[in-house]
C-alpha atoms as a PDB file:
ATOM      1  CA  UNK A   1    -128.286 -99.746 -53.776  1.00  0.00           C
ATOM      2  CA  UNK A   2    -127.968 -98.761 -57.664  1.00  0.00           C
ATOM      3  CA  UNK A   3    -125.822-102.153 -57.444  1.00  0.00           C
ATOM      4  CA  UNK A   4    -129.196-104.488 -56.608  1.00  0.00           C
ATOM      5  CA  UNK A   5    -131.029-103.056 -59.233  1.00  0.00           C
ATOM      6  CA  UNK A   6    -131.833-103.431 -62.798  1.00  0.00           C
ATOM      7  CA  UNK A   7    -133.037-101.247 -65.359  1.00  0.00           C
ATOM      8  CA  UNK A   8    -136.035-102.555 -67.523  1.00  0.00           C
ATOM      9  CA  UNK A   9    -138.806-101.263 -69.843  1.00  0.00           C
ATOM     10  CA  UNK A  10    -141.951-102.574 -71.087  1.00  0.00           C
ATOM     11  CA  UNK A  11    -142.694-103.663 -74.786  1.00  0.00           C
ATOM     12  CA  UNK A  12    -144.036-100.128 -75.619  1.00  0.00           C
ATOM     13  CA  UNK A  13    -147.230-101.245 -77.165  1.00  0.00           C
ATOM     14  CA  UNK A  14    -148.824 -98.129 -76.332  1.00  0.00           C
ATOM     15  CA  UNK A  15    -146.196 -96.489 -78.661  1.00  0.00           C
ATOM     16  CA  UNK A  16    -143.693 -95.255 -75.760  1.00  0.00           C
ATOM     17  CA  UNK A  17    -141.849 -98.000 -73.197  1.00  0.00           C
ATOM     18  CA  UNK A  18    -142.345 -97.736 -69.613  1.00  0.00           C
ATOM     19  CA  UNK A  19    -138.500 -97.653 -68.190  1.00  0.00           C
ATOM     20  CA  UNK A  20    -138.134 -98.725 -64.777  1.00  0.00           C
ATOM     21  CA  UNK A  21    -135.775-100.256 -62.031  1.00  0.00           C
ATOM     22  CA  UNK A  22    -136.484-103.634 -60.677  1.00  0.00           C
ATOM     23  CA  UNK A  23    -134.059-105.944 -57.648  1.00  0.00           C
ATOM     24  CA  UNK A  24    -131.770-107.760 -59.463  1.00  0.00           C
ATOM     25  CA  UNK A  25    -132.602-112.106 -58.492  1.00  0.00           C
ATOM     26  CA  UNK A  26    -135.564-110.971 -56.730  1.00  0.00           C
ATOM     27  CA  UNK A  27    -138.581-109.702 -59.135  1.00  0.00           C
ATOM     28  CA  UNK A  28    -137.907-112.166 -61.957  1.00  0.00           C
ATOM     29  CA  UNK A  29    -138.732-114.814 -58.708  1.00  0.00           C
ATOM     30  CA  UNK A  30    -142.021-112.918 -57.695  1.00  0.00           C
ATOM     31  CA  UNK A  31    -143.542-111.957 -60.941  1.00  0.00           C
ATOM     32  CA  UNK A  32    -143.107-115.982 -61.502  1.00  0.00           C
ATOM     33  CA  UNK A  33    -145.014-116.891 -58.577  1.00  0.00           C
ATOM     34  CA  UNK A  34    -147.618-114.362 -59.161  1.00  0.00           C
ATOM     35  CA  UNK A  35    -148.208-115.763 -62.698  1.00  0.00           C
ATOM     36  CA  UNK A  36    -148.095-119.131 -61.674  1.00  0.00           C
ATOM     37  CA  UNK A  37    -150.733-118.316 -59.195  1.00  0.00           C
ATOM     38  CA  UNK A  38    -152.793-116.747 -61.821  1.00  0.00           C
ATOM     39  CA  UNK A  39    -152.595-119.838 -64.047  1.00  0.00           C
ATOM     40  CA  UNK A  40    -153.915-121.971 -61.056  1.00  0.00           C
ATOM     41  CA  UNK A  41    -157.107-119.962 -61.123  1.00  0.00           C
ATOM     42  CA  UNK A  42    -157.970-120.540 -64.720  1.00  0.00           C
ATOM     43  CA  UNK A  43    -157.234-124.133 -64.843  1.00  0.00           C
ATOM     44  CA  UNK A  44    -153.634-124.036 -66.463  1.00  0.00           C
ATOM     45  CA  UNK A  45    -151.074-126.522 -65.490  1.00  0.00           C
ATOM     46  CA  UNK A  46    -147.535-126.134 -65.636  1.00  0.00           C
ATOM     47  CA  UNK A  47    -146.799-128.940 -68.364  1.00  0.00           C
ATOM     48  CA  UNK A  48    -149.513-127.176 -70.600  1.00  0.00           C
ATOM     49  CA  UNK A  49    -147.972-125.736 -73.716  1.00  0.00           C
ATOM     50  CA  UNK A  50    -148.596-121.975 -74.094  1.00  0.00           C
ATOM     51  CA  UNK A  51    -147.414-119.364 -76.257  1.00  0.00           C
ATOM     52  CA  UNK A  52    -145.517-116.190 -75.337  1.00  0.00           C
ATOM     53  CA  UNK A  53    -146.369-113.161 -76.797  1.00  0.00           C
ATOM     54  CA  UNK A  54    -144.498-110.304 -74.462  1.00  0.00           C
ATOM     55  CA  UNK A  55    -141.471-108.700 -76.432  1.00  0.00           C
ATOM     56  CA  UNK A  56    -139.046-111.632 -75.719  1.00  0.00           C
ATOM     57  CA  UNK A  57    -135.629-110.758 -78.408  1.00  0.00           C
ATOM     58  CA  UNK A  58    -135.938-114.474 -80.524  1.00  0.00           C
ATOM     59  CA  UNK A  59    -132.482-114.939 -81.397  1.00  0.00           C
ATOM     60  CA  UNK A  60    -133.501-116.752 -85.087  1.00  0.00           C
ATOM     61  CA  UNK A  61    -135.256-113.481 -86.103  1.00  0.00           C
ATOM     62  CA  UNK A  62    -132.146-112.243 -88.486  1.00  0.00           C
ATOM     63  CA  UNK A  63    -132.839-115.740 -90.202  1.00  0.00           C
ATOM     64  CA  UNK A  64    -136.074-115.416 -91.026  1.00  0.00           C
ATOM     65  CA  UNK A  65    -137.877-117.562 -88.664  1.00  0.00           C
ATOM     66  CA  UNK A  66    -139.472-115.213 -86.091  1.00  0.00           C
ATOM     67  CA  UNK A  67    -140.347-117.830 -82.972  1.00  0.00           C
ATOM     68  CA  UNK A  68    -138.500-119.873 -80.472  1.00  0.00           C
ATOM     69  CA  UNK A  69    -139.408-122.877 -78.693  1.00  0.00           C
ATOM     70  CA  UNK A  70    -138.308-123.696 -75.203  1.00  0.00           C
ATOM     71  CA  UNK A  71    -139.013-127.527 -74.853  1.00  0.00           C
ATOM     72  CA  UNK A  72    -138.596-126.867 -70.676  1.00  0.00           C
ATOM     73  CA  UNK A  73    -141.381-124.986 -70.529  1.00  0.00           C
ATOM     74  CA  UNK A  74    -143.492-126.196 -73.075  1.00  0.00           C
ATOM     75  CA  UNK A  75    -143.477-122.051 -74.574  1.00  0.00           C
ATOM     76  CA  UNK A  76    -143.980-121.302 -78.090  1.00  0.00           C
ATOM     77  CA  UNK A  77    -142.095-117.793 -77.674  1.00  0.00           C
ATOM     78  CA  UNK A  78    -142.991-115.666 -80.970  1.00  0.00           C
ATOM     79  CA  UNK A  79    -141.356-112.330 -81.576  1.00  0.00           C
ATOM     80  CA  UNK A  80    -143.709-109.348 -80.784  1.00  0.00           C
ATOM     81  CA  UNK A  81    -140.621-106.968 -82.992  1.00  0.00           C
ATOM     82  CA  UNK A  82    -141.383-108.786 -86.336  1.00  0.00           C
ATOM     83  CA  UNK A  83    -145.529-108.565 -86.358  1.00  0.00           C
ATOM     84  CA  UNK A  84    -145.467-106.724 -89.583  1.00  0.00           C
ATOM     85  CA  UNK A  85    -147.837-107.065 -92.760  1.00  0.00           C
ATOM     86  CA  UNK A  86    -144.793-108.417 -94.304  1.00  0.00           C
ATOM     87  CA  UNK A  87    -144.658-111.142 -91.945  1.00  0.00           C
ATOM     88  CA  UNK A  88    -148.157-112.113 -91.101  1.00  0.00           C
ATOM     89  CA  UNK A  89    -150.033-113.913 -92.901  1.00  0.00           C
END
């Protein structure tokens, strides 16, 4: 069973992560549905740009530029790690 699953936390914005196990090729699949079904009640379409704000690693970080863009999805993914009062403006 231990196999199936995969350990994840959440961004710890409350100060201290929430670690827990989710099904490995299964929950990544659901939670999109269930956010795509959320955007379909307020109006948002899928080729709508957005921005993500929810602890994604952005690989440019260690070169200064703290955001990623994925041109599939239209995302503007910034790095939640790096919002300092160095950073900001």
């Amino acid at each position: 069973l231990k196999s199936k699953l995969q350990y994840g936390t959440t961004g710890g914005s409350t100060g201290i992560p929430l670690g827990f196990y989710h099904e490995k090729g299964v929950s990544e699949a659901k939670e999109r549905a269930f956010i795509i079904t959320l955007w379909h009640r307020v109006n948002f379409k899928m080729d709508d740009r957005c921005v993500v704000l929810r602890g994604n690693v952005v690989h440019s970080a260690n070169k200064g530029k703290f955001w990623e863009y994925d041109p599939l999805n239209k995302y503007l993914i910034l790095s939640s790690y790096h919002m300092t009062d160095e950073t900001l403006p």
